[in-house]
C-alpha atoms as a PDB file:
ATOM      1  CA  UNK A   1     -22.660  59.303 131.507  1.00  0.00           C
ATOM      2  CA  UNK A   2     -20.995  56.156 129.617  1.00  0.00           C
ATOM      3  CA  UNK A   3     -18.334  55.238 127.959  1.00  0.00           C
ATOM      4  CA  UNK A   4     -20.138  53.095 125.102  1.00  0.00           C
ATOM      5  CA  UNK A   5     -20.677  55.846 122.328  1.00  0.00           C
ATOM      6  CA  UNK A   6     -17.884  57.291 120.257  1.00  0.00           C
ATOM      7  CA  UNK A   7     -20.381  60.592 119.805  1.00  0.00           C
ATOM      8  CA  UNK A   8     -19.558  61.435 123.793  1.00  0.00           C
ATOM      9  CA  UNK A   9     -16.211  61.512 123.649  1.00  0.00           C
ATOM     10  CA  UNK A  10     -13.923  63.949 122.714  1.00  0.00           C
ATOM     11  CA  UNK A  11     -10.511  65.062 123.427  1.00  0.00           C
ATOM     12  CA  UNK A  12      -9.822  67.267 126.564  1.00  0.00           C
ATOM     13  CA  UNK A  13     -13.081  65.448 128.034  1.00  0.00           C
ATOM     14  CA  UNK A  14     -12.274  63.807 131.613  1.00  0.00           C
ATOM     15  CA  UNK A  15     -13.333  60.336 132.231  1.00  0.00           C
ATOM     16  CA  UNK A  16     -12.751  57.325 133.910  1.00  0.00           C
ATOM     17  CA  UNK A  17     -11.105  54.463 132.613  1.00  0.00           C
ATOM     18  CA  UNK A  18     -10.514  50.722 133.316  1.00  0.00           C
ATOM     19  CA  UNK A  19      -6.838  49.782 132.138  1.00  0.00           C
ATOM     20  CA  UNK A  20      -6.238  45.947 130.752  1.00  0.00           C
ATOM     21  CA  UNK A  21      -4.377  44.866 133.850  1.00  0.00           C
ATOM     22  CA  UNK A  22      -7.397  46.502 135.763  1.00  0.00           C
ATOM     23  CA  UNK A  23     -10.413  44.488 134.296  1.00  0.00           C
ATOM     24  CA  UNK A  24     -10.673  41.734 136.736  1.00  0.00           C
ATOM     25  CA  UNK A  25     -10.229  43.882 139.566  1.00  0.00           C
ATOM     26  CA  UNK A  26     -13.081  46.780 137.534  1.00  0.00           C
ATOM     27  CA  UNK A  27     -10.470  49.682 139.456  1.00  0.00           C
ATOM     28  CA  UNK A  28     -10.917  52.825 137.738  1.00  0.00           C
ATOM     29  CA  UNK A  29      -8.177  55.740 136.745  1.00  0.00           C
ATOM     30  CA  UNK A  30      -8.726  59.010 135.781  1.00  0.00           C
ATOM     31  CA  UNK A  31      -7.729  60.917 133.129  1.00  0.00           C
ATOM     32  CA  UNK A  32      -7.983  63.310 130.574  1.00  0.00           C
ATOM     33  CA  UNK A  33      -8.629  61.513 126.883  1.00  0.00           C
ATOM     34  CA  UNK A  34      -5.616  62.408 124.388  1.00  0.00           C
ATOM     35  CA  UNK A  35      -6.514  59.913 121.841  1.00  0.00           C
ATOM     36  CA  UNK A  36      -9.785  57.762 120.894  1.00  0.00           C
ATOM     37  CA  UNK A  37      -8.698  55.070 119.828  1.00  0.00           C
ATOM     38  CA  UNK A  38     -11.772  53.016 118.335  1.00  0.00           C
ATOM     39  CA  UNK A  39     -13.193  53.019 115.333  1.00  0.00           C
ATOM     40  CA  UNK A  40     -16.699  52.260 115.378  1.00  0.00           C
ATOM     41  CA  UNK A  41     -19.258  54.344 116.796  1.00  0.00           C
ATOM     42  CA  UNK A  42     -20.032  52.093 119.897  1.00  0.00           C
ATOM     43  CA  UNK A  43     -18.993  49.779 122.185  1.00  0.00           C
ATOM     44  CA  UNK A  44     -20.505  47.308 124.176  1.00  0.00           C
ATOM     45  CA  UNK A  45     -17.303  47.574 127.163  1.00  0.00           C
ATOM     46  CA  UNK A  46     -16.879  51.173 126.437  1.00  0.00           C
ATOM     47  CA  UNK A  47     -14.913  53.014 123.946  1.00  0.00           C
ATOM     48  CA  UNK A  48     -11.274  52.745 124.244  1.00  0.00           C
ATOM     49  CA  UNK A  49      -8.845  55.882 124.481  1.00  0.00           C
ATOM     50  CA  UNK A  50      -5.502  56.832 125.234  1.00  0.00           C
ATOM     51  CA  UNK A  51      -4.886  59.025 127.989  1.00  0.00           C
ATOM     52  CA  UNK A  52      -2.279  62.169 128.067  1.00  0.00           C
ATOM     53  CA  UNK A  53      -0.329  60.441 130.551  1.00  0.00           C
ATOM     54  CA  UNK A  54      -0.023  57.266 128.070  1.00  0.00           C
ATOM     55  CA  UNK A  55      -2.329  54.926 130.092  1.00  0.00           C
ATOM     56  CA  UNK A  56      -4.692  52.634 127.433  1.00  0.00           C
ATOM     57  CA  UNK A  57      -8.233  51.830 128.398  1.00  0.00           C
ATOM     58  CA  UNK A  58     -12.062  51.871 127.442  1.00  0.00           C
ATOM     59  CA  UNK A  59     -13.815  54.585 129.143  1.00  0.00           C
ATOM     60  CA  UNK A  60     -16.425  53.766 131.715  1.00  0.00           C
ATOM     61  CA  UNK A  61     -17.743  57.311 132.674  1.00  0.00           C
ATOM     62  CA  UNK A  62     -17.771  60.898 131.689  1.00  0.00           C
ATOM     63  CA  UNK A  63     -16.821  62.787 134.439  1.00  0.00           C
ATOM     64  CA  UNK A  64     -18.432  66.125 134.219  1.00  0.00           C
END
């Protein structure tokens, strides 16, 4: 599943993540989301979250 709606994501929810110093490189980290951090209900690069270990990012898959 991906990270573009707001809808799919909730806290607790695992997912994959690509972090700002990642984005050239597309390397993913995992996570559990802690924190969604954007507003509207979609994203064209994926909704971006805070993870509980801190780590900022927009969510490229759902992990299920």
């Amino acid at each position: 599943m991906y990270g573009t709606k707001r809808v799919d994501i909730i806290p607790g929810a695992r997912v994959c993540i690509v972090l700002k110093k990642d984005q050239r490189t597309g390397k993913l980290t995992e996570g559990i989301v802690k924190d969604i951090l954007t507003k509207s209900p979609a994203h064209p690069h994926g909704i971006k979250v805070r993870l509980q270990s801190g780590e900022v990012g927009r969510v490229k898959s759902i992990v299920s």
